[in-house]
C-alpha atoms as a PDB file:
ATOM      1  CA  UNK A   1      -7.792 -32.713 -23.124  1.00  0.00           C
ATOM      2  CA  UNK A   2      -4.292 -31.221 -22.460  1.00  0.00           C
ATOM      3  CA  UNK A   3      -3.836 -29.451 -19.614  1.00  0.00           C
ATOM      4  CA  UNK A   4      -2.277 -25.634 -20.362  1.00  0.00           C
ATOM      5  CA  UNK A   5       0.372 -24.810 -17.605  1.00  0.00           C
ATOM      6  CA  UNK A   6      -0.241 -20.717 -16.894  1.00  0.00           C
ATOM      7  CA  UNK A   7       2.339 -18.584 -16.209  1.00  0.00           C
ATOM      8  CA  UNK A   8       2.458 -15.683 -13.928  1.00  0.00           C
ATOM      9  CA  UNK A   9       3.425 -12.426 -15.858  1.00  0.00           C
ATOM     10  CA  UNK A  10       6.870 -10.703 -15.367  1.00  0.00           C
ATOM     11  CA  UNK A  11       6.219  -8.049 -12.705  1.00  0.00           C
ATOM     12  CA  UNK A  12       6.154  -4.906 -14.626  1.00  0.00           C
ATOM     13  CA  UNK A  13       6.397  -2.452 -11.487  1.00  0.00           C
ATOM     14  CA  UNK A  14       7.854  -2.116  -8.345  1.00  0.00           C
ATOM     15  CA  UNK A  15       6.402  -0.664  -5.259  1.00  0.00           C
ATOM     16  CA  UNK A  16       8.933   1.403  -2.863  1.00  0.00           C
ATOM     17  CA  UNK A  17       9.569  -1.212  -0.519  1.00  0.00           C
ATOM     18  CA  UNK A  18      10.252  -3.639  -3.583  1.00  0.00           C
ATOM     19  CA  UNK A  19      12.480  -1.306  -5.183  1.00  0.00           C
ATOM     20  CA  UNK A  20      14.579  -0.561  -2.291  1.00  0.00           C
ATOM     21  CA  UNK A  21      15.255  -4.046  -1.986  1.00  0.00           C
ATOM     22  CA  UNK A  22      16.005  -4.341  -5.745  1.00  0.00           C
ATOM     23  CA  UNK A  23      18.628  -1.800  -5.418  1.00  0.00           C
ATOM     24  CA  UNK A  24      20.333  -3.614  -2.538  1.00  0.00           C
ATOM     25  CA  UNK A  25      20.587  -6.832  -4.471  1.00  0.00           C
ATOM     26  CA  UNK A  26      20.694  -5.954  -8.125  1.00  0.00           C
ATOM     27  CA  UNK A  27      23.116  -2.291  -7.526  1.00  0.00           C
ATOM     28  CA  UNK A  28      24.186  -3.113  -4.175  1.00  0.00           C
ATOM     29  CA  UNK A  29      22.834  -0.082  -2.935  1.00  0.00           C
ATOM     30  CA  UNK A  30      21.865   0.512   0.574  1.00  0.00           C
ATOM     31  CA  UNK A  31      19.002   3.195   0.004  1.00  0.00           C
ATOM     32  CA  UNK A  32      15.592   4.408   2.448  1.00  0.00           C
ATOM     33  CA  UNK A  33      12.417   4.469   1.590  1.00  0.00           C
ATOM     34  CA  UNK A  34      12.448   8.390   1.940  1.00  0.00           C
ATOM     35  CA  UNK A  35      15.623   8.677   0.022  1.00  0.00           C
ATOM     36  CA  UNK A  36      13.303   7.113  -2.694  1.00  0.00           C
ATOM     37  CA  UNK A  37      10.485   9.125  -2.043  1.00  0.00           C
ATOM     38  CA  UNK A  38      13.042  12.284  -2.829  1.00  0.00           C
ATOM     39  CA  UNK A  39      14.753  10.964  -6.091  1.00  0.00           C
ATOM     40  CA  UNK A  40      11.097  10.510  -7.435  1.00  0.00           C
ATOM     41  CA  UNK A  41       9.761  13.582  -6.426  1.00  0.00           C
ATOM     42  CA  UNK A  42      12.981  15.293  -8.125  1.00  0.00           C
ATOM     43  CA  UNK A  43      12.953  13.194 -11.448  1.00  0.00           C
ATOM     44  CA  UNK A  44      16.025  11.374 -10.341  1.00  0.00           C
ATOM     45  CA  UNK A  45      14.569   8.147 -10.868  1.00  0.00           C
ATOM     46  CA  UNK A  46      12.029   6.636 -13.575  1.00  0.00           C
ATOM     47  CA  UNK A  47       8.453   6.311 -11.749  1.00  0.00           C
ATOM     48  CA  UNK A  48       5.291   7.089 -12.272  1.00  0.00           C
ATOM     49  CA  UNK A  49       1.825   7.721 -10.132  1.00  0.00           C
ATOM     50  CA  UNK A  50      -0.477   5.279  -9.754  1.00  0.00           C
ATOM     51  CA  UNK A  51      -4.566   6.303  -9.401  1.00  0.00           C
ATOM     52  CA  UNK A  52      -4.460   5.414  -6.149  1.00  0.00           C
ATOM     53  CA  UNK A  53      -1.530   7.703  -5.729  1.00  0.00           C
ATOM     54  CA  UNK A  54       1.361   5.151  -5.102  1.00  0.00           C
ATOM     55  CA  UNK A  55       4.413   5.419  -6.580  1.00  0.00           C
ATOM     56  CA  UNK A  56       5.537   2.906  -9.416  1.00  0.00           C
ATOM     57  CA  UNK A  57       8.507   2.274 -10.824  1.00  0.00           C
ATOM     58  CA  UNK A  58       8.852   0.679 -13.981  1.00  0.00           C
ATOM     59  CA  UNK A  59      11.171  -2.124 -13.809  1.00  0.00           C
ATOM     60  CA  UNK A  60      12.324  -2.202 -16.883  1.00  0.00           C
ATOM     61  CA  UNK A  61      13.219   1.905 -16.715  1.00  0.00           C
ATOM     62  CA  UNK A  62      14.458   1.559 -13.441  1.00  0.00           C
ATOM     63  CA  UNK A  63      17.295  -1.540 -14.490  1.00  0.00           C
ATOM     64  CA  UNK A  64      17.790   0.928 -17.699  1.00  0.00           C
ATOM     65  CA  UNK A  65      18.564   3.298 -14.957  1.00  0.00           C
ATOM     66  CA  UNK A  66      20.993   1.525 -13.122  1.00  0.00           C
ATOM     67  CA  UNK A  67      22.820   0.316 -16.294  1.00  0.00           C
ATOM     68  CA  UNK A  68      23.198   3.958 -17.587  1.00  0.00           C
ATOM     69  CA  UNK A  69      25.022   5.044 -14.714  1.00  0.00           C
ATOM     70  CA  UNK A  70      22.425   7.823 -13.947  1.00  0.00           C
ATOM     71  CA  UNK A  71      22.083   6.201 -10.385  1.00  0.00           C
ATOM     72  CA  UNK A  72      25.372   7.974  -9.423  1.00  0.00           C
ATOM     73  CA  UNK A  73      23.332  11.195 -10.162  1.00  0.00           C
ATOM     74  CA  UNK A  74      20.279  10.103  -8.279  1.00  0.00           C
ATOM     75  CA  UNK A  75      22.612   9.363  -5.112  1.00  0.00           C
ATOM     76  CA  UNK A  76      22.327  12.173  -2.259  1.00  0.00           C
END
């Protein structure tokens, strides 16, 4: 019988601390936790709640973001 190798699924979301660290090595942007906390809670950047009440940002959306140029609106 052949053996199947599985792969692990692209990571669809970020948490905070994951997408902080995105933006420092994909944007080169040197951004807080809290400064992340405030562009979500003022629709500056693409997220979304989880059930459990944690943010989420779509990776996809949020390289979308980045690529539009609507990050220079979302600094501040």
């Amino acid at each position: 019988m052949e053996s199947t190798l599985l792969t692990r699924p692209e990571k669809k979301f970020f948490s905070t601390p994951e997408l902080v660290t995105f933006l420092h090595d994909y944007a080169g942007m040197t951004v807080s936790k809290s400064t992340v906390f405030k562009w979500s809670m003022l629709g500056k950047i693409p997220c979304q709640k989880a059930p459990n009440g944690r943010l989420l940002f779509p990776v996809d959306k949020v390289q979308q973001w980045i690529e539009s140029g609507s990050v220079e609106q979302g600094e501040g």
